[in-house]
Protein backbone atom coordinates (compact mmCIF):
# COMPACT_ATOMS: atom_id res chain seq x y z
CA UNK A 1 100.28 164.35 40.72
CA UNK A 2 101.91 164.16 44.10
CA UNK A 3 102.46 167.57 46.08
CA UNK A 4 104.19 167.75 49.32
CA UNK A 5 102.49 168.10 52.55
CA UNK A 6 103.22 171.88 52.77
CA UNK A 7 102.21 171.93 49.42
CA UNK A 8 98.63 170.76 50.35
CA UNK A 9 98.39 173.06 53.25
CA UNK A 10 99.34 176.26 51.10
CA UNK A 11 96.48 175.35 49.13
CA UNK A 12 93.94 175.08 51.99
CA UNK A 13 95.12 178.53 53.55
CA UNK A 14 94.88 180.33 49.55
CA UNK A 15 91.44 178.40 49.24
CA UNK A 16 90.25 179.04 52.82
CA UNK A 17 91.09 182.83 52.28
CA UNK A 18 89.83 183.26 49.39
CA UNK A 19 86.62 181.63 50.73
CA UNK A 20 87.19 184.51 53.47
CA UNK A 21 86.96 186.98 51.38
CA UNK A 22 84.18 186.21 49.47
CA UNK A 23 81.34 188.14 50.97
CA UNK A 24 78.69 185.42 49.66
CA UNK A 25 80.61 182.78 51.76
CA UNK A 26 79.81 182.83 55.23
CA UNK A 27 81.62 180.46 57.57
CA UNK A 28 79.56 178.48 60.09
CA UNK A 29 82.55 176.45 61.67
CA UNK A 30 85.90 178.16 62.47
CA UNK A 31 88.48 179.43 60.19
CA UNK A 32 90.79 176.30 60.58
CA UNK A 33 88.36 173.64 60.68
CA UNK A 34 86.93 175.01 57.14
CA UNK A 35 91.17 174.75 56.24
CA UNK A 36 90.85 171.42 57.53
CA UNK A 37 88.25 169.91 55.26
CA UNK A 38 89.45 171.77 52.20
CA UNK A 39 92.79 170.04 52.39
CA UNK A 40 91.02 167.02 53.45
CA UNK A 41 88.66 167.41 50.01
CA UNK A 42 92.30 168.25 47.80
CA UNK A 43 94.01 164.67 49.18
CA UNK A 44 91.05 162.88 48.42
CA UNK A 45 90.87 164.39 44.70
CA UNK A 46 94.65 163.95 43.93
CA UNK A 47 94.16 160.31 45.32
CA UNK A 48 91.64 160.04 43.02
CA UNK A 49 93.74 161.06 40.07
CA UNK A 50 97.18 159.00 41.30
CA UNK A 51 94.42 155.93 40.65
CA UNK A 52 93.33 157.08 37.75
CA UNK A 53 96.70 157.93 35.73
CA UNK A 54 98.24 154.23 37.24
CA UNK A 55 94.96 152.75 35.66
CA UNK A 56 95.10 154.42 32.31
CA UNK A 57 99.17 153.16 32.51
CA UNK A 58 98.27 149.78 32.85
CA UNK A 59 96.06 149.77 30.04
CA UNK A 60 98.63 151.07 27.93
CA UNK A 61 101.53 148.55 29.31
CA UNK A 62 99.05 146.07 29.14
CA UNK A 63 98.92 146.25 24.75
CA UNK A 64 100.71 143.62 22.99
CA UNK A 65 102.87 145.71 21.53
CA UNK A 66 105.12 148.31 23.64
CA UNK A 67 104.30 152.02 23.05
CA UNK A 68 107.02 154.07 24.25
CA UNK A 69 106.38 157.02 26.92
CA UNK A 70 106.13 160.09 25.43
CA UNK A 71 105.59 158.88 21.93
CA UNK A 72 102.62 160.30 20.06
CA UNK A 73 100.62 157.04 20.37
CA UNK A 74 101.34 156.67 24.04
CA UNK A 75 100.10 160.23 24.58
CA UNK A 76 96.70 159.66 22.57
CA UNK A 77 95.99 156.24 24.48
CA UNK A 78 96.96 158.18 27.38
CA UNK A 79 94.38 160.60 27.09
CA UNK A 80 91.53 158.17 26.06
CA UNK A 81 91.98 155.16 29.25
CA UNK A 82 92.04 158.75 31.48
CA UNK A 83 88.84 160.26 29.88
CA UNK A 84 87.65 156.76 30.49
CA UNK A 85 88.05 156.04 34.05
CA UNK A 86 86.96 159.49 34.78
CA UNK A 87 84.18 158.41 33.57
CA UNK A 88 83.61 155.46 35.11
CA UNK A 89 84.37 157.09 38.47
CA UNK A 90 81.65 159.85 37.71
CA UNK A 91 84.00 162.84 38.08
């Protein structure tokens, strides 16, 4: 899934304060530099997942027969060559 920039940092700041908040969390580095790494930990993860959904389409495009997007079929295969690299890549 691909979110905007601003999308990213509106995250962070709802994460960040919410982290705030929490009176378990205590913050040993400043406000912004905690923003910082939580929108640096969010790219990373929906990196992850842009690799993962192009590798579970491949897998399907790469059948001998073509299985339309959005079919039934295409969905279930979907779902399996995701579950799979997940897997693979330990998340």
């Amino acid at each position: 899934m691909r979110l905007s920039r601003d999308k990213i940092n509106k995250v962070a700041h709802v994460v960040t304060d919410a982290l705030a908040e929490n009176e378990a969390v205590e913050f040993v580095e400043d406000r912004n530099t905690i923003r910082l790494e939580v929108r640096k930990v969010l790219e990373e993860l929906l990196n992850r997942e842009e690799k993962i959904d192009q590798l579970a389409r491949q897998k399907i495009e790469s059948q001998k027969r073509t299985i339309l997007e959005g079919s039934q079929e295409w969905d279930i295969l979907y779902r399996k060559y995701y579950n799979e690299e997940v897997k693979k890549l330990g998340m």
